[in-house]
PDB file of N, CA and C in Angstrom:
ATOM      1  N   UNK A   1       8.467   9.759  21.517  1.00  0.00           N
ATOM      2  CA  UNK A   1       7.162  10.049  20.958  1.00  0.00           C
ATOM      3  C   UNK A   1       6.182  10.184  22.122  1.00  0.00           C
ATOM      4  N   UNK A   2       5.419  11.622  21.913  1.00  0.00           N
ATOM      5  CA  UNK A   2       4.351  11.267  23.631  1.00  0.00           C
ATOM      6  C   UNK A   2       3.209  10.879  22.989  1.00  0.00           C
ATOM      7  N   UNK A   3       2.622  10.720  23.932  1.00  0.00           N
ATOM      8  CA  UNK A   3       1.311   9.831  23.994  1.00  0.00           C
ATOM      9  C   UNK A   3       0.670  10.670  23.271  1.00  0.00           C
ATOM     10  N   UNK A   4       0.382  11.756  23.320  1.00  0.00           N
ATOM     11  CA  UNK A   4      -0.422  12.708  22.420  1.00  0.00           C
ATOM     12  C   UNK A   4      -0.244  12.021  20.928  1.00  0.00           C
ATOM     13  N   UNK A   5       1.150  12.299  20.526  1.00  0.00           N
ATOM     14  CA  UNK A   5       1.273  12.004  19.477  1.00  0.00           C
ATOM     15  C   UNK A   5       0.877  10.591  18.724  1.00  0.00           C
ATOM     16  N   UNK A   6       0.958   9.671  19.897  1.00  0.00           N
ATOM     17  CA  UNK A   6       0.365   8.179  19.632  1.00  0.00           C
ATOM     18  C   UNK A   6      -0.828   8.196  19.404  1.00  0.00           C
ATOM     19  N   UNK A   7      -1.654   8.813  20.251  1.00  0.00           N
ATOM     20  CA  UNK A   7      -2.952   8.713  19.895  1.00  0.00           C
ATOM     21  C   UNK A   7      -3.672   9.700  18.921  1.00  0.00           C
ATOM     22  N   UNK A   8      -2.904  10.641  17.963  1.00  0.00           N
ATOM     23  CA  UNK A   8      -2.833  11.434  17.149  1.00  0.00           C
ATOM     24  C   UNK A   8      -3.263  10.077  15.798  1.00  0.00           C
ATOM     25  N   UNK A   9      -1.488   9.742  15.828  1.00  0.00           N
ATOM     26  CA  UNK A   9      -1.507   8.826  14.600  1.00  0.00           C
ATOM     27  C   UNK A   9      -2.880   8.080  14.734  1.00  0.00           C
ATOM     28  N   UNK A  10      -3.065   7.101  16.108  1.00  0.00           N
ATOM     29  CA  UNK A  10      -4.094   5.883  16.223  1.00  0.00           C
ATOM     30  C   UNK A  10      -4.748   6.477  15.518  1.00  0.00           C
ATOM     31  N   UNK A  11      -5.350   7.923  15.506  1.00  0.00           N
ATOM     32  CA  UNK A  11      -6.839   8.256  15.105  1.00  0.00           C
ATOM     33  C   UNK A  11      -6.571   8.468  13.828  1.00  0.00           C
ATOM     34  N   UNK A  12      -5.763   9.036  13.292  1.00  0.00           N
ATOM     35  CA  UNK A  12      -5.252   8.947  11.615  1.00  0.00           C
ATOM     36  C   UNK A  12      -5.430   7.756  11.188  1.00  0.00           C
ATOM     37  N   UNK A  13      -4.730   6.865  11.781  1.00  0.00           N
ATOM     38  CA  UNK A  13      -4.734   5.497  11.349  1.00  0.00           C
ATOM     39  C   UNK A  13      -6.093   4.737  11.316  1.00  0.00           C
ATOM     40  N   UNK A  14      -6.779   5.120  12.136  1.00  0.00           N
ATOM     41  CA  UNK A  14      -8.005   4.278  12.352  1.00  0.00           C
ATOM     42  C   UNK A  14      -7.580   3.370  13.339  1.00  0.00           C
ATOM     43  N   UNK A  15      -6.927   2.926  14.042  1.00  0.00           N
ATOM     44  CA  UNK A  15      -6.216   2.027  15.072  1.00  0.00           C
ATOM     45  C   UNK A  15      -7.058   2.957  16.526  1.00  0.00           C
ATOM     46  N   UNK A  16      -7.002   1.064  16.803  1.00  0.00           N
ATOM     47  CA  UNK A  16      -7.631   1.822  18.406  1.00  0.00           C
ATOM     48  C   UNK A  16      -6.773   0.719  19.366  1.00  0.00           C
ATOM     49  N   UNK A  17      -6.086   1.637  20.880  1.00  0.00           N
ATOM     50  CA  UNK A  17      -4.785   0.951  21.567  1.00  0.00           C
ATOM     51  C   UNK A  17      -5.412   0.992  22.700  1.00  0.00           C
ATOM     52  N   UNK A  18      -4.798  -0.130  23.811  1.00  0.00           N
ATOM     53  CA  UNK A  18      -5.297   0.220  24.752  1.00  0.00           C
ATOM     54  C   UNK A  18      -4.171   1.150  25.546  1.00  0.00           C
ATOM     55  N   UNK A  19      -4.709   1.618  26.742  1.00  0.00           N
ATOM     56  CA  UNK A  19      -2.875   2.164  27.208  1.00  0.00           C
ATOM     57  C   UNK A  19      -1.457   1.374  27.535  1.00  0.00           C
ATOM     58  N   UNK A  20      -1.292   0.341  27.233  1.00  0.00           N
ATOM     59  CA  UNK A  20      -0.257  -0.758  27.278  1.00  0.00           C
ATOM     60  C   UNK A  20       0.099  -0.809  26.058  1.00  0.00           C
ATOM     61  N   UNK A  21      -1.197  -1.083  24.999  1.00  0.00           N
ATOM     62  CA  UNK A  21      -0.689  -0.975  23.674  1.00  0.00           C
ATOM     63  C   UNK A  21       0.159   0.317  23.255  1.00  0.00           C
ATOM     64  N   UNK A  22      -0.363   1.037  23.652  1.00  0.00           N
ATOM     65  CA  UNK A  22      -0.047   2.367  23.279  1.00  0.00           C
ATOM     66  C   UNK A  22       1.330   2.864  23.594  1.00  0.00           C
ATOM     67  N   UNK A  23       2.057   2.619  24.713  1.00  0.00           N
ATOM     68  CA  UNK A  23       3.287   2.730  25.363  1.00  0.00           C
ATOM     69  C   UNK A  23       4.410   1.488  24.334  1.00  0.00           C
ATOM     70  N   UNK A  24       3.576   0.617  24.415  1.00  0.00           N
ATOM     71  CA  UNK A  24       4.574  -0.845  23.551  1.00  0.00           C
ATOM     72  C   UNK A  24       4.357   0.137  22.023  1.00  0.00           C
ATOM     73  N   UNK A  25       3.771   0.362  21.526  1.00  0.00           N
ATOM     74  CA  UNK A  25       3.577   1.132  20.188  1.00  0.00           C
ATOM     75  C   UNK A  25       4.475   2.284  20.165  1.00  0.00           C
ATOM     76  N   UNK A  26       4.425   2.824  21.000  1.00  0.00           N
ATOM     77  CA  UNK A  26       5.560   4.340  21.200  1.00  0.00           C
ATOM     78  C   UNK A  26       6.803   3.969  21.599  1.00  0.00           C
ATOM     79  N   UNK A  27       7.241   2.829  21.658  1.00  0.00           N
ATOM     80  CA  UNK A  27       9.029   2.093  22.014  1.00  0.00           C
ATOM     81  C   UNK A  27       8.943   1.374  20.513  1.00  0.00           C
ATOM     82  N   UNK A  28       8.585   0.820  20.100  1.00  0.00           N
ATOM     83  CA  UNK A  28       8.391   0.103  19.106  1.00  0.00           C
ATOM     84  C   UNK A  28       8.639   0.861  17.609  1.00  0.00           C
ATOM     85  N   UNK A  29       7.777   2.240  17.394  1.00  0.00           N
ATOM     86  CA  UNK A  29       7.819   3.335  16.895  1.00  0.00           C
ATOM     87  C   UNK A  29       8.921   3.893  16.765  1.00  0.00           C
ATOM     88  N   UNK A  30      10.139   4.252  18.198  1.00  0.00           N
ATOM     89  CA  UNK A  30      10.717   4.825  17.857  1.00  0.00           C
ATOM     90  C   UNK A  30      11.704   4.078  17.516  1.00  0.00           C
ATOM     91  N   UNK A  31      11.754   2.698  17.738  1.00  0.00           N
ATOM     92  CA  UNK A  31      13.022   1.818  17.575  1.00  0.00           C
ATOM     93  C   UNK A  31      13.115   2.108  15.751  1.00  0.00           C
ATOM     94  N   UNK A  32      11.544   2.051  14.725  1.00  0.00           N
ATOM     95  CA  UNK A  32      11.553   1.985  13.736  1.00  0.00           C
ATOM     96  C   UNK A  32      12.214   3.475  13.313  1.00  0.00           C
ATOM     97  N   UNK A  33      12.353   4.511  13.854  1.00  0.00           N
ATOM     98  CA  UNK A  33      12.647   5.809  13.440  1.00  0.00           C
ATOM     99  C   UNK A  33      14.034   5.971  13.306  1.00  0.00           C
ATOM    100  N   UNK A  34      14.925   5.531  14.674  1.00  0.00           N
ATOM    101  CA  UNK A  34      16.157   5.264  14.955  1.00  0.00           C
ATOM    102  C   UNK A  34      16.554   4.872  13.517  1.00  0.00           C
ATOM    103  N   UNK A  35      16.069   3.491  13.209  1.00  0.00           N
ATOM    104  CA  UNK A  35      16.375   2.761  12.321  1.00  0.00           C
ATOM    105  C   UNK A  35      16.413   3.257  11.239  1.00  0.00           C
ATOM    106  N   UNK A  36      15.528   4.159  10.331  1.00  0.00           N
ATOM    107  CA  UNK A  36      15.400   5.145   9.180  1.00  0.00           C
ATOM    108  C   UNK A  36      16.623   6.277   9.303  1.00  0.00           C
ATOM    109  N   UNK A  37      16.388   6.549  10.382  1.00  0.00           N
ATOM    110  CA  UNK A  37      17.774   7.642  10.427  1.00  0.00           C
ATOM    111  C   UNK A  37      19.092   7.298  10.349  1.00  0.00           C
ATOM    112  N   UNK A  38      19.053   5.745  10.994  1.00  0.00           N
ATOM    113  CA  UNK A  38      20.843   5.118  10.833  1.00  0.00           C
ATOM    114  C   UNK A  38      20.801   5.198   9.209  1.00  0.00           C
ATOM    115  N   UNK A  39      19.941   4.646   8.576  1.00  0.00           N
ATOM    116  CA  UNK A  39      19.637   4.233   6.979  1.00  0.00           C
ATOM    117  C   UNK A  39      20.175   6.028   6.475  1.00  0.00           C
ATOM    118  N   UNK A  40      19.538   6.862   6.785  1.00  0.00           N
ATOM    119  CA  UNK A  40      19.874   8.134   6.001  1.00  0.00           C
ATOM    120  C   UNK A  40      20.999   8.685   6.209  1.00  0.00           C
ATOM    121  N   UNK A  41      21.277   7.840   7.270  1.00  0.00           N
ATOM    122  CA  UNK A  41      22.972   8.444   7.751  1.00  0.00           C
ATOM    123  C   UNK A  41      23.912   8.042   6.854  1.00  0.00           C
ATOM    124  N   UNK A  42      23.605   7.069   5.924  1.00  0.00           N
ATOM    125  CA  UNK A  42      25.010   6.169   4.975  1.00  0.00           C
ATOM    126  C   UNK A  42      25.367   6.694   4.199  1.00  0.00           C
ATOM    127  N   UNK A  43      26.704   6.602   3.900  1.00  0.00           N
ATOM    128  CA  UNK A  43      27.123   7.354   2.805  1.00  0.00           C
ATOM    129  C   UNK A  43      26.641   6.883   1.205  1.00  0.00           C
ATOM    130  N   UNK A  44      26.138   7.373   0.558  1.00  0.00           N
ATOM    131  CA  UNK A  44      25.528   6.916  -0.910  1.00  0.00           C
ATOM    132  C   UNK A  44      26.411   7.444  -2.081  1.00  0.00           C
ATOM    133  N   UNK A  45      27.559   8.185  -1.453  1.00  0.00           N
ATOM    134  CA  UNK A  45      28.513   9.096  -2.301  1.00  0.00           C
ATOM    135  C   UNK A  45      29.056   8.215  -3.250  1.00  0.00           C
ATOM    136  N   UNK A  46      28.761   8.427  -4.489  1.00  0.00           N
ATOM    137  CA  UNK A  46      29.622   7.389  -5.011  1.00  0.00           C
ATOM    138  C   UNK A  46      28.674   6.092  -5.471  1.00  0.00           C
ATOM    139  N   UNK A  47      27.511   5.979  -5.444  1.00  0.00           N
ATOM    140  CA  UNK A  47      27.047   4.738  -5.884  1.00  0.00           C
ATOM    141  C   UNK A  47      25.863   4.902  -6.887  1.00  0.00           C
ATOM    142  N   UNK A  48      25.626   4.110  -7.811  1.00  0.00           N
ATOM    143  CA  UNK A  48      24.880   4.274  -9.056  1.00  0.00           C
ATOM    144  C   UNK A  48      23.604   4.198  -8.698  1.00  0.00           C
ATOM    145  N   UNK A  49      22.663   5.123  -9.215  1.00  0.00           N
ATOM    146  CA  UNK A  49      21.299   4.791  -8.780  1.00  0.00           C
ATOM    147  C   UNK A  49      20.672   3.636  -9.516  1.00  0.00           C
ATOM    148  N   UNK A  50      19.556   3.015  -9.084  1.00  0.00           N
ATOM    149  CA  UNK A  50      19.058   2.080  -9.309  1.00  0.00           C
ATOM    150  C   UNK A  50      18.584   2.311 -11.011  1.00  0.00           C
ATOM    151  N   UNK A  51      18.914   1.146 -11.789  1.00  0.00           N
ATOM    152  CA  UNK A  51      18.662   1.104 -12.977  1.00  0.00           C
ATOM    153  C   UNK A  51      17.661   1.826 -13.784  1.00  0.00           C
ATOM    154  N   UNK A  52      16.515   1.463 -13.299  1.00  0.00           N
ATOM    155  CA  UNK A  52      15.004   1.511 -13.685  1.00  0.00           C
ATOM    156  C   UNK A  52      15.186   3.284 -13.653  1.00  0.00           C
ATOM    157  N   UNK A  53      15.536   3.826 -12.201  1.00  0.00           N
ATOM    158  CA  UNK A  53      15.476   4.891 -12.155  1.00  0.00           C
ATOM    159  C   UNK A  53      15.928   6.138 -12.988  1.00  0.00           C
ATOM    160  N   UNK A  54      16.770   5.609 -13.861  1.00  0.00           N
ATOM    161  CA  UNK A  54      17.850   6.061 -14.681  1.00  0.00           C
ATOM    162  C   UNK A  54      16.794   7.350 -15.797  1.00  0.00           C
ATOM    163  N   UNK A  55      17.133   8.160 -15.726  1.00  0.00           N
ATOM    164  CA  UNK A  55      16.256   8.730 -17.086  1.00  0.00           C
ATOM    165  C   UNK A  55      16.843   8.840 -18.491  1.00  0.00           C
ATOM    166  N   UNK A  56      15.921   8.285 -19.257  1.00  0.00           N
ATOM    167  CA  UNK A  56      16.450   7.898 -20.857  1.00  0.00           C
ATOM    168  C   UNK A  56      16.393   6.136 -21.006  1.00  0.00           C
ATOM    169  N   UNK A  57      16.465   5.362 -19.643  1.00  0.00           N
ATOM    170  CA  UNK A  57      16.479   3.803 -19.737  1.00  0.00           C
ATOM    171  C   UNK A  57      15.225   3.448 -20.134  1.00  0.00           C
ATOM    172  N   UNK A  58      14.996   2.527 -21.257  1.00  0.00           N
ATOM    173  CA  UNK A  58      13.772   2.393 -21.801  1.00  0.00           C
ATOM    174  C   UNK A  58      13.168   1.063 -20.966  1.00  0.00           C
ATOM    175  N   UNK A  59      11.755   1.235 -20.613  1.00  0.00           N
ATOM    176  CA  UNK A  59      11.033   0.237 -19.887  1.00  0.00           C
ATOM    177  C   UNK A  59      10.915  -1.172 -20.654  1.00  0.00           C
ATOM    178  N   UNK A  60      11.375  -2.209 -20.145  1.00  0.00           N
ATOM    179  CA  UNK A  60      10.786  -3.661 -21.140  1.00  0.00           C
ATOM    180  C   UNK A  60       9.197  -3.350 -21.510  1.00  0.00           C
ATOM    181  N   UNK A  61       8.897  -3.905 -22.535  1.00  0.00           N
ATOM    182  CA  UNK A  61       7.408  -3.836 -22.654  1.00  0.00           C
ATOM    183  C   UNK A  61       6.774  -5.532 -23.409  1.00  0.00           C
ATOM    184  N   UNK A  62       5.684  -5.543 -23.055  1.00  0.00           N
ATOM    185  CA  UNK A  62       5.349  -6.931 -23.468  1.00  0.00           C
ATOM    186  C   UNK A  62       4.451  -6.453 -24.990  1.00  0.00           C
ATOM    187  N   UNK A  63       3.964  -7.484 -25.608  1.00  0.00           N
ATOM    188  CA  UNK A  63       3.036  -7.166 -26.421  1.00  0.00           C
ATOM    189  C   UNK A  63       1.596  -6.749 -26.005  1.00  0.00           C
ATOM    190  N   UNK A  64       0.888  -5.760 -26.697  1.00  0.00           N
ATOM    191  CA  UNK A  64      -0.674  -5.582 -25.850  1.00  0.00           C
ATOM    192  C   UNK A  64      -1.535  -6.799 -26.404  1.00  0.00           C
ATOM    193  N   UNK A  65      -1.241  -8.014 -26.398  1.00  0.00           N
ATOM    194  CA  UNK A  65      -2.611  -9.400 -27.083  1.00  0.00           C
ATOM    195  C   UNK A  65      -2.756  -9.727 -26.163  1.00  0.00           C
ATOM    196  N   UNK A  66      -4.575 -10.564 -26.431  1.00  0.00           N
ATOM    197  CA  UNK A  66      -5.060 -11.113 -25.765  1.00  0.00           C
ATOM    198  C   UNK A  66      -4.506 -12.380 -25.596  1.00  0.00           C
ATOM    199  N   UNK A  67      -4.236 -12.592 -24.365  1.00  0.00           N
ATOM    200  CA  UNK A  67      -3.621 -13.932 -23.580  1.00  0.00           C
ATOM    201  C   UNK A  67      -4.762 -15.020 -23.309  1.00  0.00           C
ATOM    202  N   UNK A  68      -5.336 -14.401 -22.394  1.00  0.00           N
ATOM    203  CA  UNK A  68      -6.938 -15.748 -22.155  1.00  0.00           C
ATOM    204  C   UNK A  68      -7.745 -15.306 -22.981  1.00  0.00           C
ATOM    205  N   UNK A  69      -9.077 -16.579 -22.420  1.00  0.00           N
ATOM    206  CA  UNK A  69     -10.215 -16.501 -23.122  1.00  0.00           C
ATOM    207  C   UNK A  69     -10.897 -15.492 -22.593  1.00  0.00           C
ATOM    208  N   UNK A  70     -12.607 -14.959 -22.916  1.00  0.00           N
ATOM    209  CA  UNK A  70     -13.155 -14.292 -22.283  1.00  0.00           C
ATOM    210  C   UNK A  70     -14.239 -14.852 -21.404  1.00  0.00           C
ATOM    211  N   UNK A  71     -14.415 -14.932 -20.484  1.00  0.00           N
ATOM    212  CA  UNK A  71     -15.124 -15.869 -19.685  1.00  0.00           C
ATOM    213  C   UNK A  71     -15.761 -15.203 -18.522  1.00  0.00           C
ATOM    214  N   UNK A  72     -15.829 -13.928 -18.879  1.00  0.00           N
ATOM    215  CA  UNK A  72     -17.112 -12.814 -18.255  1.00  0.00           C
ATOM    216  C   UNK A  72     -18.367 -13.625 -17.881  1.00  0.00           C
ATOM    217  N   UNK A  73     -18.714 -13.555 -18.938  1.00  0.00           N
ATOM    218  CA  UNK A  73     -20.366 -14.910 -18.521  1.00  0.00           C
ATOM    219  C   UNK A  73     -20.262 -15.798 -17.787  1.00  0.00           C
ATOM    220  N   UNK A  74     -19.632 -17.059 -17.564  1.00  0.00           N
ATOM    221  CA  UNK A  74     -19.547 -17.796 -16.847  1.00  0.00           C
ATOM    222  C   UNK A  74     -18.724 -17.434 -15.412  1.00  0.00           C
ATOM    223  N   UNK A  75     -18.089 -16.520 -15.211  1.00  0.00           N
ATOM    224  CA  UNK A  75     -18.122 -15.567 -13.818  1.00  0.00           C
ATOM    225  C   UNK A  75     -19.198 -15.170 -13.536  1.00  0.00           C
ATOM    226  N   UNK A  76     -19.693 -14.469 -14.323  1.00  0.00           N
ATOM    227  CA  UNK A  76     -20.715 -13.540 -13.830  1.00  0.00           C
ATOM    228  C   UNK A  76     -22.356 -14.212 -13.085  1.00  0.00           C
ATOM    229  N   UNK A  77     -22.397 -15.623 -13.796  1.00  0.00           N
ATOM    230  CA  UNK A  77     -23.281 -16.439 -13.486  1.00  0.00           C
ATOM    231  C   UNK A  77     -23.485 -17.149 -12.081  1.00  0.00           C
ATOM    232  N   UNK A  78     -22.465 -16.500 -11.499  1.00  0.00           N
ATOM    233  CA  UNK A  78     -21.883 -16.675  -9.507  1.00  0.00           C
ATOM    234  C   UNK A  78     -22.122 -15.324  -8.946  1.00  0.00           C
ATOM    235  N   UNK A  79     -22.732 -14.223  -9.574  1.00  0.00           N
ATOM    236  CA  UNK A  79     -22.772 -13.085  -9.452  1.00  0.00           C
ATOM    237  C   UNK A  79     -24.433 -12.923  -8.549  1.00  0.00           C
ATOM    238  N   UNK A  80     -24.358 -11.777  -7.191  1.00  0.00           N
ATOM    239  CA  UNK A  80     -26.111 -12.251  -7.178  1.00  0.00           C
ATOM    240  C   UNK A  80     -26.964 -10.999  -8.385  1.00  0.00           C
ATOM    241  N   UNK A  81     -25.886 -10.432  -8.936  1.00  0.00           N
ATOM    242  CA  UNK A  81     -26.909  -9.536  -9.799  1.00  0.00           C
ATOM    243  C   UNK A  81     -25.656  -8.845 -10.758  1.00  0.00           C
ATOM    244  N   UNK A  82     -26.030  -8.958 -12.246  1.00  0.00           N
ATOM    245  CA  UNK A  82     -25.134  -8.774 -13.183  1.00  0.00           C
ATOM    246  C   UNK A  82     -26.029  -8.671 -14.601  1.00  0.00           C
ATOM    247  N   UNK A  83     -25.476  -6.747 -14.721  1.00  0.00           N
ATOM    248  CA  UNK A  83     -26.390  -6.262 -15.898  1.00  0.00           C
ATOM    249  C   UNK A  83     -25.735  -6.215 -17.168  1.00  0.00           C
ATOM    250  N   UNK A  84     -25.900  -6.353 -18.348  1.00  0.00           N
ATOM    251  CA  UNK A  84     -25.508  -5.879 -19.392  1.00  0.00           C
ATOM    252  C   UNK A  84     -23.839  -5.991 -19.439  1.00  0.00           C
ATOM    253  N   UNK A  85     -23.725  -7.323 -18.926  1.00  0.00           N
ATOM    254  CA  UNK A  85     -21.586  -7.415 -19.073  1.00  0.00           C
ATOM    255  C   UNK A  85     -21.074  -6.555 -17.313  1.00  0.00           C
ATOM    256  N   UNK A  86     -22.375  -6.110 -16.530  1.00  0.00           N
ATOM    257  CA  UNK A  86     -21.303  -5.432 -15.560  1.00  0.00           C
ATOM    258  C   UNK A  86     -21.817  -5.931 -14.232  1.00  0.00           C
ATOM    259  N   UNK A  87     -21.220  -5.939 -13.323  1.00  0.00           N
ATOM    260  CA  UNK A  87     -21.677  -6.319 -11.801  1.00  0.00           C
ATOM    261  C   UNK A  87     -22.284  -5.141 -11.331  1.00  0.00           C
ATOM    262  N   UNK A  88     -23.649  -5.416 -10.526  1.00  0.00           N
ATOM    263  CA  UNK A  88     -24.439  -4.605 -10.036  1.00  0.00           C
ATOM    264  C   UNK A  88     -24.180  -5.009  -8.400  1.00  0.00           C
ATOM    265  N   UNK A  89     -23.966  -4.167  -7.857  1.00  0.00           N
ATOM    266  CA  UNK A  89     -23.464  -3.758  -6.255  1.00  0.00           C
ATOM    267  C   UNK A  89     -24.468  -2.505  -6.010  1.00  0.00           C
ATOM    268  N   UNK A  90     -25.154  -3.049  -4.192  1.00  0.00           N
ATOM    269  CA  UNK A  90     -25.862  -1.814  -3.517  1.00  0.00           C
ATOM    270  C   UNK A  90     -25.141  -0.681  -3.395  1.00  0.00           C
ATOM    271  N   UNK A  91     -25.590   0.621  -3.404  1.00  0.00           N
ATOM    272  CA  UNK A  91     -25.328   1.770  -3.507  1.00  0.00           C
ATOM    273  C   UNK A  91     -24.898   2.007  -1.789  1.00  0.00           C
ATOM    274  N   UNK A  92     -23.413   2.399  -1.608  1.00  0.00           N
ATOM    275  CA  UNK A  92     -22.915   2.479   0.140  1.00  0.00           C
ATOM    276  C   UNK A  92     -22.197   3.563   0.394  1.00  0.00           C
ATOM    277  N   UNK A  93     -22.542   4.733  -0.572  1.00  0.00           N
ATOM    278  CA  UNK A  93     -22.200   6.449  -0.311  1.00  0.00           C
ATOM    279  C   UNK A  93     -23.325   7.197  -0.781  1.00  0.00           C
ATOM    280  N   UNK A  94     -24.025   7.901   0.594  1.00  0.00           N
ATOM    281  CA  UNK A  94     -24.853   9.011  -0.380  1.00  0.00           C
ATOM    282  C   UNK A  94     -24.728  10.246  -0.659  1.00  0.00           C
TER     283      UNK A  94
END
C-alpha cells in the first residue's frame, strides 16, 4: 500500500497519522488484506449457507406489546429543554 494511498484513506476516514503512524498503518493494513484473501481463498464447495440466510426460512418474531411503563415525563424532567412530549436540541446544520 503507498503512502499516497494511506493518506487517501486517513482523509476518507477522518484519521490524522503522523509519518511513523502512517508506515505502522500501511504494514498493519496489509497484514489485514493478506488475511481477507487467505479467507476468500477457502474452499466453501459444499457447505450450507447460514440458516437465517436461507430464502423461504421464516424470521422468529416476538409479540408487538407494551413491555414497560411509560416514563417519558420523568426522563424528560433531566432534560434542559423539552416541548410537548419531545426534546428540544440547538439547531447545528444550516
Amino acid at each position: 500500500m503507498s503512502q499516497i494511498d494511506i493518506k487517501k484513506l486517513a482523509f476518507l476516514s477522518r484519521l490524522q497519522f503522523s509519518e511513523e503512524a502512517e508506515k505502522a498503518f500501511g504494514a498493519k493494513f496489509e497484514s489485514v488484506m493478506d488475511f481477507v484473501n487467505t479467507i476468500s481463498e477457502a474452499d466453501t464447495e459444499g457447505v450450507p449457507p447460514y440458516i437465517s440466510a436461507e430464502e423461504g426460512t421464516p424470521t422468529p418474531e416476538r409479540a408487538d406489546a407494551v413491555t414497560e411503563p411509560n416514563l417519558r415525563d420523568l426522563h424528560q424532567q433531566n432534560a434542559p429543554k423539552a416541548e410537548q412530549g419531545f426534546y428540544v436540541v440547538p439547531k447545528v446544520v444550516e
